[in-house]
C-alpha atoms as a PDB file:
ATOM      1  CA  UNK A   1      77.225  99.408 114.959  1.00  0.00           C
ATOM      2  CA  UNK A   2      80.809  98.489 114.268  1.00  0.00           C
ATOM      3  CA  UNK A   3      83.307  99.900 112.620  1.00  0.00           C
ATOM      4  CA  UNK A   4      83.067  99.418 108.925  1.00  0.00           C
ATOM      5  CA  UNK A   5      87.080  99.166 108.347  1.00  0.00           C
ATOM      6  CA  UNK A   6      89.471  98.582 111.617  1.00  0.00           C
ATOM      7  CA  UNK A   7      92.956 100.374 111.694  1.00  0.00           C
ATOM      8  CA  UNK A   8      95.966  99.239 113.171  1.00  0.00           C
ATOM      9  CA  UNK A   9      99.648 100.970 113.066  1.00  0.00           C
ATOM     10  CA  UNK A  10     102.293  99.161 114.487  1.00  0.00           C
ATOM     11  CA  UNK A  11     106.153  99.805 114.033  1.00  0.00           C
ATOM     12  CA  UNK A  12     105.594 101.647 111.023  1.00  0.00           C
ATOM     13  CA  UNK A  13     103.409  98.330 109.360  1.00  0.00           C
ATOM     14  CA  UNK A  14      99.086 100.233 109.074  1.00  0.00           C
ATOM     15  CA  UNK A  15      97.246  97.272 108.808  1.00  0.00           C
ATOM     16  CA  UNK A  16      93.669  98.281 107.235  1.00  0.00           C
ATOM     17  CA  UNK A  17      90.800  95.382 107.910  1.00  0.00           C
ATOM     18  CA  UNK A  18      87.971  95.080 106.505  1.00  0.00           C
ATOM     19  CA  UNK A  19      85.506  94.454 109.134  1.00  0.00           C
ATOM     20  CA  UNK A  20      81.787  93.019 107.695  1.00  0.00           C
ATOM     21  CA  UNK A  21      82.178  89.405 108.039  1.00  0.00           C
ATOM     22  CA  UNK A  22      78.606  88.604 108.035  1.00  0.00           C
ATOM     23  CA  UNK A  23      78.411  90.062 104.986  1.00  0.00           C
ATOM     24  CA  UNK A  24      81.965  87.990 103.578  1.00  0.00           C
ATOM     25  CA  UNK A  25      83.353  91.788 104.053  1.00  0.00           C
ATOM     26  CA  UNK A  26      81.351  93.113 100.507  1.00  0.00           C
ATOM     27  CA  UNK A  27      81.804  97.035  99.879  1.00  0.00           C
ATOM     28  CA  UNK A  28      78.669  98.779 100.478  1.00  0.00           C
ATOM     29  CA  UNK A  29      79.623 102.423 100.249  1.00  0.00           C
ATOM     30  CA  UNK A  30      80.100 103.109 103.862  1.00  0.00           C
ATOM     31  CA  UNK A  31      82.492 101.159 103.877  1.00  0.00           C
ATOM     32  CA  UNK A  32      84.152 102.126 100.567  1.00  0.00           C
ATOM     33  CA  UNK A  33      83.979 105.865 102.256  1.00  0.00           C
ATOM     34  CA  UNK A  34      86.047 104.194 105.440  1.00  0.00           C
ATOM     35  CA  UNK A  35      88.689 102.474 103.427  1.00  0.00           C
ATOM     36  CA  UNK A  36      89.133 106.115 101.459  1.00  0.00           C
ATOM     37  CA  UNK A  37      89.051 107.886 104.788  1.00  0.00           C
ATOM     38  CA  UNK A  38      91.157 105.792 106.469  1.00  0.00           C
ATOM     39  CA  UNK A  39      93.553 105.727 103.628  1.00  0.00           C
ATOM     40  CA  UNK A  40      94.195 109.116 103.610  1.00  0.00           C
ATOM     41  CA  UNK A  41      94.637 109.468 107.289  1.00  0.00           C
ATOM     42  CA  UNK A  42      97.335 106.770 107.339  1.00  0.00           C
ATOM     43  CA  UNK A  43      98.544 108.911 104.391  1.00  0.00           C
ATOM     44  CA  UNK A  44      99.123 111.958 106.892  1.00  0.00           C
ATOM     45  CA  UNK A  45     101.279 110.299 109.698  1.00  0.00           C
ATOM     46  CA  UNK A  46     104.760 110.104 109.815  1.00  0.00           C
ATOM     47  CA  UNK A  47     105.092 106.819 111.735  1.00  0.00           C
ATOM     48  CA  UNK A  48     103.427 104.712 108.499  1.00  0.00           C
ATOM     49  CA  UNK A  49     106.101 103.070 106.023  1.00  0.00           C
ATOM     50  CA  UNK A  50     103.557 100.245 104.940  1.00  0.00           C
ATOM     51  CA  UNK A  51     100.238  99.380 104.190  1.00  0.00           C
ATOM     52  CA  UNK A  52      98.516  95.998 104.513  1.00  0.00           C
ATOM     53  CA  UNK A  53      94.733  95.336 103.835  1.00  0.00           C
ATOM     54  CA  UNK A  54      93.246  92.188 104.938  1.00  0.00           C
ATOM     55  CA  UNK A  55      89.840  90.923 105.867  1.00  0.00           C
ATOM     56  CA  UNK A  56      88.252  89.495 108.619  1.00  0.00           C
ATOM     57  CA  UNK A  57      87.501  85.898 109.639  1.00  0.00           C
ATOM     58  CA  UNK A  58      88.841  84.017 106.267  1.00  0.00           C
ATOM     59  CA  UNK A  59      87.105  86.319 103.704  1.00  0.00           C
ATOM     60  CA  UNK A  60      88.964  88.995 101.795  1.00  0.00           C
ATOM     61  CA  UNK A  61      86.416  90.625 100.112  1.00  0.00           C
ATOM     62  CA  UNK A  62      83.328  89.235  98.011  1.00  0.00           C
ATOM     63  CA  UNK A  63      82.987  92.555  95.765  1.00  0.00           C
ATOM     64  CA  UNK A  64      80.768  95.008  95.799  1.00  0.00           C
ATOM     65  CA  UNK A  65      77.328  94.870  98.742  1.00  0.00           C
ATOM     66  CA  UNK A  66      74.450  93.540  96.424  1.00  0.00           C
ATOM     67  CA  UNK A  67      72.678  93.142  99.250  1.00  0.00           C
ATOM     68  CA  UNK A  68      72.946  97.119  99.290  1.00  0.00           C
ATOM     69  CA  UNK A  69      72.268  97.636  95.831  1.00  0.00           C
ATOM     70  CA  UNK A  70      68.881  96.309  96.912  1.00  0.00           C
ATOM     71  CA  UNK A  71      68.056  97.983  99.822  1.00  0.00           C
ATOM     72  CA  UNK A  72      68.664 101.153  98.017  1.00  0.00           C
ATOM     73  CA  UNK A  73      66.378 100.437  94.828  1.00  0.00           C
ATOM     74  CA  UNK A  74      63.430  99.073  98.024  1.00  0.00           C
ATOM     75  CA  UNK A  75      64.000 103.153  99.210  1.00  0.00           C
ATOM     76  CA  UNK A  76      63.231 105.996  95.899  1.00  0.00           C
ATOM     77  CA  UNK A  77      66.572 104.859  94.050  1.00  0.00           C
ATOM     78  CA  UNK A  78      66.114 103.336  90.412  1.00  0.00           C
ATOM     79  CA  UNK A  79      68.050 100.646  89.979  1.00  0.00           C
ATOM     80  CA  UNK A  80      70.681 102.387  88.120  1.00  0.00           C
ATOM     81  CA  UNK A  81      71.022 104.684  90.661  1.00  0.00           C
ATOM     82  CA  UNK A  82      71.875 102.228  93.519  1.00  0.00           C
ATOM     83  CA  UNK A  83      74.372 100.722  91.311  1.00  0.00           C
ATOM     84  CA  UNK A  84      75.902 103.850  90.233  1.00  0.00           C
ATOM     85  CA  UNK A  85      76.558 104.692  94.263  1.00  0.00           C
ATOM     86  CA  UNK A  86      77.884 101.354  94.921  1.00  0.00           C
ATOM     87  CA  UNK A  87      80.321 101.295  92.559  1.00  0.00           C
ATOM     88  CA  UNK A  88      81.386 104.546  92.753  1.00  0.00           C
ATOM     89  CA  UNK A  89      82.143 104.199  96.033  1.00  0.00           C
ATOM     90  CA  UNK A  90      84.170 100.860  95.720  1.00  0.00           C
ATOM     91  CA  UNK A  91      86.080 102.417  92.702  1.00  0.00           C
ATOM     92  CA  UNK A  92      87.151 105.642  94.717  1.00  0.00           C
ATOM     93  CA  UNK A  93      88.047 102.874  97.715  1.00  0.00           C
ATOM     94  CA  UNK A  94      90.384 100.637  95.046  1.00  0.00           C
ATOM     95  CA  UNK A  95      92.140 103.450  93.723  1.00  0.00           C
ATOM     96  CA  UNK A  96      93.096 105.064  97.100  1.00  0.00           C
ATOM     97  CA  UNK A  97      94.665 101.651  97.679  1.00  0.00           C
ATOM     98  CA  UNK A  98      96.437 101.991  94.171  1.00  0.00           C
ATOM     99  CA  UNK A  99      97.384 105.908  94.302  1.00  0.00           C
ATOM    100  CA  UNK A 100      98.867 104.964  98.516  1.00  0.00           C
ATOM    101  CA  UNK A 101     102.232 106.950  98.467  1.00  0.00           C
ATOM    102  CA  UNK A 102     104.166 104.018  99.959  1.00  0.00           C
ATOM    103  CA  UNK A 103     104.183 100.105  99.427  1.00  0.00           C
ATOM    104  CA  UNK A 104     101.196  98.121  99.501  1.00  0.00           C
ATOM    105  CA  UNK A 105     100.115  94.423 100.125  1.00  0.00           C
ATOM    106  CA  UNK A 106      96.835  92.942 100.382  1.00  0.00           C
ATOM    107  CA  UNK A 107      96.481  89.719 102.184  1.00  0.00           C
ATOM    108  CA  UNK A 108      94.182  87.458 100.937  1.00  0.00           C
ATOM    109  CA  UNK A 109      92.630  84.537 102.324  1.00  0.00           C
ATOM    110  CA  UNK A 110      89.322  83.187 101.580  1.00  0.00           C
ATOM    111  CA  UNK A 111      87.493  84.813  98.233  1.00  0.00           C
ATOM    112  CA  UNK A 112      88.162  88.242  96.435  1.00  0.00           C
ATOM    113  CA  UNK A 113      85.326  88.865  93.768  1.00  0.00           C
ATOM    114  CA  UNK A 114      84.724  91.392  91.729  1.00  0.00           C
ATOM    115  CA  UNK A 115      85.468  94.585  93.063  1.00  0.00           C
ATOM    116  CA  UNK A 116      87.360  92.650  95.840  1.00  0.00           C
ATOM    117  CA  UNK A 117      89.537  91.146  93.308  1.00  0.00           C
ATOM    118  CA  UNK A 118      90.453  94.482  92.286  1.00  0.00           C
ATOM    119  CA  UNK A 119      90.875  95.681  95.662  1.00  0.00           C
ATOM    120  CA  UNK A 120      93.609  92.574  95.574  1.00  0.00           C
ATOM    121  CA  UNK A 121      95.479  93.438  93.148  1.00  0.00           C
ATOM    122  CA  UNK A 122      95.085  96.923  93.614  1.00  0.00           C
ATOM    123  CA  UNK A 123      98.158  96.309  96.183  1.00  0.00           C
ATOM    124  CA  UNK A 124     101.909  96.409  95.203  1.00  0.00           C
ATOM    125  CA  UNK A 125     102.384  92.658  96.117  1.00  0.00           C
ATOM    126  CA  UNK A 126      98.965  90.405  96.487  1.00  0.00           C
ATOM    127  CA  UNK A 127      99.725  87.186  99.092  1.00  0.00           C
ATOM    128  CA  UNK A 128      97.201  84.236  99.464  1.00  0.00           C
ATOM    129  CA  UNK A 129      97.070  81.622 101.235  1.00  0.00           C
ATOM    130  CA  UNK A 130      96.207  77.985  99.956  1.00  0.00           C
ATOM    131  CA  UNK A 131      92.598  78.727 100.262  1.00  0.00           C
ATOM    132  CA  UNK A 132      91.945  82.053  98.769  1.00  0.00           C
ATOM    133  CA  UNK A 133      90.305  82.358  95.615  1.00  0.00           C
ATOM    134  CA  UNK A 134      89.403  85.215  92.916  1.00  0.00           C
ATOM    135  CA  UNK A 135      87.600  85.911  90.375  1.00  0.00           C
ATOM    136  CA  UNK A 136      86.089  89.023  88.299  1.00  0.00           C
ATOM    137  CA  UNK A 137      83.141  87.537  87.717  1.00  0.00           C
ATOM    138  CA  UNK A 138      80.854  90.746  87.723  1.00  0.00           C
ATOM    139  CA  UNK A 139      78.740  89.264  85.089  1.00  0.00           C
ATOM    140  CA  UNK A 140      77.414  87.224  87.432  1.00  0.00           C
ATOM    141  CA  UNK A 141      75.354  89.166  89.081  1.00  0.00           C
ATOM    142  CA  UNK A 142      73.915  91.206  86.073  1.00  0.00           C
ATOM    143  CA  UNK A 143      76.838  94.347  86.462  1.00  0.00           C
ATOM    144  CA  UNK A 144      79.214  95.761  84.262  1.00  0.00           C
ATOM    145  CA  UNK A 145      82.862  95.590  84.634  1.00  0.00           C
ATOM    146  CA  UNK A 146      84.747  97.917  86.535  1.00  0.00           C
ATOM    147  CA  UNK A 147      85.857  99.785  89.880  1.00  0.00           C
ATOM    148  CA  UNK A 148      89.657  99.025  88.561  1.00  0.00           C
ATOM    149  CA  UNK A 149      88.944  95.982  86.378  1.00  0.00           C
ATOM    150  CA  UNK A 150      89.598  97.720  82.829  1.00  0.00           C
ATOM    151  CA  UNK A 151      92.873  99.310  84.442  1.00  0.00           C
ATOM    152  CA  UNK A 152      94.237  96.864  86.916  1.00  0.00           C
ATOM    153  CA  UNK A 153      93.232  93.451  85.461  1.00  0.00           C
ATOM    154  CA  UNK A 154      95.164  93.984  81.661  1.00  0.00           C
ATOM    155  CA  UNK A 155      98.689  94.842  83.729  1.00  0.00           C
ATOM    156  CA  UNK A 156      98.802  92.123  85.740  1.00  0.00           C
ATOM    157  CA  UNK A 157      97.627  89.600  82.996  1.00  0.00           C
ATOM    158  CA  UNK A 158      97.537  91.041  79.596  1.00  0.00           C
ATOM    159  CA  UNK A 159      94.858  92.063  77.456  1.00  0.00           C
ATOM    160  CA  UNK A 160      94.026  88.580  76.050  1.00  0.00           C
ATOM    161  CA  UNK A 161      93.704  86.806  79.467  1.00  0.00           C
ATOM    162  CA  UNK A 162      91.967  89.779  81.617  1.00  0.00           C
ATOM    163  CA  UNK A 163      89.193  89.589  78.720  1.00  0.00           C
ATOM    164  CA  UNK A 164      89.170  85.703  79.136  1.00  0.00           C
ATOM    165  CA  UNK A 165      88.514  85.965  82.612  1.00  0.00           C
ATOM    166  CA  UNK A 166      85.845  89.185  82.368  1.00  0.00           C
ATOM    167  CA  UNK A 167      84.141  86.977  79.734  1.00  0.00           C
ATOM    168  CA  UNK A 168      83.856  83.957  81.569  1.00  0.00           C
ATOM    169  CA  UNK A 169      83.678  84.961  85.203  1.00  0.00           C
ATOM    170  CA  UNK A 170      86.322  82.357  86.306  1.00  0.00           C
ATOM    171  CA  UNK A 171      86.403  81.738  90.018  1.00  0.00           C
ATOM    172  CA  UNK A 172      90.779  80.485  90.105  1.00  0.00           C
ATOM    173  CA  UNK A 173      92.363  79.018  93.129  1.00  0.00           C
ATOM    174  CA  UNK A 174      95.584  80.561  94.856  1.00  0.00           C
ATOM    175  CA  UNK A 175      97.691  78.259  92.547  1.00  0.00           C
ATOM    176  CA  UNK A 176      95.871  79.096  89.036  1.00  0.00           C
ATOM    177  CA  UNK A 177      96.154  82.842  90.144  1.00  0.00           C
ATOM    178  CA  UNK A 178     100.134  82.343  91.382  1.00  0.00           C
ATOM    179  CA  UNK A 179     100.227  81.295  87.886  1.00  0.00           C
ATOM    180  CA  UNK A 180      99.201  84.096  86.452  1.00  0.00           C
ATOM    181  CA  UNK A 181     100.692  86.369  88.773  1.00  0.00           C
ATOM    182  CA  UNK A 182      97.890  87.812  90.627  1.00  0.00           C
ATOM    183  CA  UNK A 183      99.293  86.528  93.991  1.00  0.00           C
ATOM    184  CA  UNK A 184     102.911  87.022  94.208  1.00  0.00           C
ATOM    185  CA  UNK A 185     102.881  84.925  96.785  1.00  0.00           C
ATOM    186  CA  UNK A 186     101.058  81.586  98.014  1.00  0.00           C
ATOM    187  CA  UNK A 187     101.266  80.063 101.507  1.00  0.00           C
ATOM    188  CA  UNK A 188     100.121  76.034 102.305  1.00  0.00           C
ATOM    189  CA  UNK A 189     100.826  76.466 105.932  1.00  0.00           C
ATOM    190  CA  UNK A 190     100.847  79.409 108.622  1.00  0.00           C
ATOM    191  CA  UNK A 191      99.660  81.576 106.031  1.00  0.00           C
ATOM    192  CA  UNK A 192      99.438  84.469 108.936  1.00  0.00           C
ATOM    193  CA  UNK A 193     102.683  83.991 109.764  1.00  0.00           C
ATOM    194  CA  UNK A 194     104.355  83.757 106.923  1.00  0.00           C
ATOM    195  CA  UNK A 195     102.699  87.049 105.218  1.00  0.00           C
ATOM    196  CA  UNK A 196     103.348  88.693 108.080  1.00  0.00           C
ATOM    197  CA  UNK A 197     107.235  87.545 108.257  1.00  0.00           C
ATOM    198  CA  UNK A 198     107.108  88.838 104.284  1.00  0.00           C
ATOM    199  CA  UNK A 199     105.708  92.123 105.079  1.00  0.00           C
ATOM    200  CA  UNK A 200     108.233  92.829 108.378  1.00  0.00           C
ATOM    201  CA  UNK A 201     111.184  91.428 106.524  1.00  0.00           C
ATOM    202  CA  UNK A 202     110.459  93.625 103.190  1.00  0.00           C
ATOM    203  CA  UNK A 203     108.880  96.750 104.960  1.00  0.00           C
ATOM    204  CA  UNK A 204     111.998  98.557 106.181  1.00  0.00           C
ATOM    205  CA  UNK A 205     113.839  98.531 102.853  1.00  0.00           C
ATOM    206  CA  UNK A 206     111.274  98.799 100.410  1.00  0.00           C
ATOM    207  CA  UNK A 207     110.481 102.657 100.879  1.00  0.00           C
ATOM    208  CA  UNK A 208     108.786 104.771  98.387  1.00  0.00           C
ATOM    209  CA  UNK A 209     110.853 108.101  98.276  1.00  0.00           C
ATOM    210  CA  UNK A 210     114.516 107.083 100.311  1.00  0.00           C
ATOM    211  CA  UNK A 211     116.675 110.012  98.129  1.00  0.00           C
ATOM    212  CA  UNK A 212     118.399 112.742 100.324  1.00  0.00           C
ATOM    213  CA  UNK A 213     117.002 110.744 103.242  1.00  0.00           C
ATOM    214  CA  UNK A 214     118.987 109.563 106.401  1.00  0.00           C
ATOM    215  CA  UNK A 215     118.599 106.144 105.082  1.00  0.00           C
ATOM    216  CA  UNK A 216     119.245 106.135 101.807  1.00  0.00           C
ATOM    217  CA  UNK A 217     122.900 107.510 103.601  1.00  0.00           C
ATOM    218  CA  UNK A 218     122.604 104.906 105.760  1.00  0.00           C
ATOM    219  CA  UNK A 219     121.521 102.451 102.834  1.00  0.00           C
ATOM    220  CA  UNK A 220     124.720 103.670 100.655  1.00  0.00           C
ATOM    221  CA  UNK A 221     127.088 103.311 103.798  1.00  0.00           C
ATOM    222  CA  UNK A 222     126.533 100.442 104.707  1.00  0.00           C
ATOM    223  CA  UNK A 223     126.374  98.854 101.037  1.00  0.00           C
ATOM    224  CA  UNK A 224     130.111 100.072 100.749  1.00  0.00           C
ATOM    225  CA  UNK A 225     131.121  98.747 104.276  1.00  0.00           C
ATOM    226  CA  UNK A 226     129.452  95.306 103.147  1.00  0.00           C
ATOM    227  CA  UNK A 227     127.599  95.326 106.497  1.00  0.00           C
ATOM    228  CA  UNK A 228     123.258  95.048 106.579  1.00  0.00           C
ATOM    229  CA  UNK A 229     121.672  98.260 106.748  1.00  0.00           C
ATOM    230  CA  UNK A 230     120.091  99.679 110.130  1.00  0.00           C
ATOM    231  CA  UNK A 231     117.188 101.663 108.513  1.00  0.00           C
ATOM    232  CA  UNK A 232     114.860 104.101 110.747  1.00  0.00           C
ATOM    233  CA  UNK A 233     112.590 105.468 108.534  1.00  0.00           C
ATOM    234  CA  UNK A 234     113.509 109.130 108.268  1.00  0.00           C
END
């Protein structure tokens, strides 16, 4: 069986994947318990500065594993109960994204629903490309809101517009959600490339704690000797 969530650090960039693309990459709770494990390992080393999380093969996320929810109620689990596990589990995996120490950015290309949405903009910056779509459409499939949505969705939107699109289940393409300001960012072309280029360019600068720090030194130097900044993350 294959790793649930793949893990990648590279020049101080940990890129997390999620790795079910036969199943568009949904959360069952294993894999929520991977992203949260992996998390806080990455939280632990030294050589991280960055975290991106991606999916696999065009899909970001499609929410939370119904698929799962089902299996579980075919064992001794009451349908409440297999919902309860699900979503626990994706919530506890959205908000170790949201509570990560150090910048954040979720790539998205292909569909973020639901809980994937909120796994989206659970990031510090969100970047599509021209095909990636989201929507919080929980009602959808017969579940309450949540894992993030009553937190998350209201601060990137307002109050008015996150109930519109709870209420209505909207799926929005990259541009509507530019728009609004779910994706920071939205690529036509190269979109790998290009998100990458943003993440590399932005990574060594944008730290989360840089007082009393050799490079917030460095930083101040160089600011007063007009010259670009050679950071090393220490």
């Amino acid at each position: 069986m294959s790793n649930p969530v793949l893990v990648d650090v590279e020049e101080g960039i940990a890129t997390l994947t999620l790795n079910r693309p036969d199943d568009r990459n949904a959360l069952s709770a294993e894999m929520s318990g991977a992203i949260v494990d992996a998390v806080r390992e990455l939280e632990d080393r030294d050589d991280v500065r960055c975290l991106v999380v991606t999916g696999r093969e065009g899909t970001f996320c499609a929410g939370g594993d119904v698929n799962a929810m089902v299996q579980l109620m075919s064992g001794q689990a009451e349908l409440h109960e297999a919902v309860d596990r699900v979503q626990r589990e994706t919530s506890r995996a959205v908000r170790s994204v949201a509570e990560f120490p150090l910048p954040t950015v979720a790539k998205v290309d292909g569909v973020a629903y639901g809980a994937g949405a909120n796994l989206a903009i659970a990031a510090d910056v969100t970047l599509a490309s021209a095909e990636a779509k989201i929507s919080f459409g929980f009602r959808q499939v017969g579940l309450a809101i949540d894992t993030g949505t009553s937190y998350l969705l209201p601060r990137e939107v307002g109050v008015s517009k996150a109930k519109e699109l709870v209420f209505t289940g909207e799926l929005l393409d990259a541009e509507e959600a530019g728009d609004l300001g779910l994706f920071n960012h939205v690529y036509a072309e190269e979109f790998e490339a290009e998100a990458d280029a943003f993440v590399e360019h932005n990574e060594a600068a944008a730290q989360a704690a840089v007082f009393e720090t050799h490079d917030h030194e460095e930083g101040a130097t160089a600011f007063m000797e007009g010259r670009d900044p050679e950071f090393e993350g220490r």
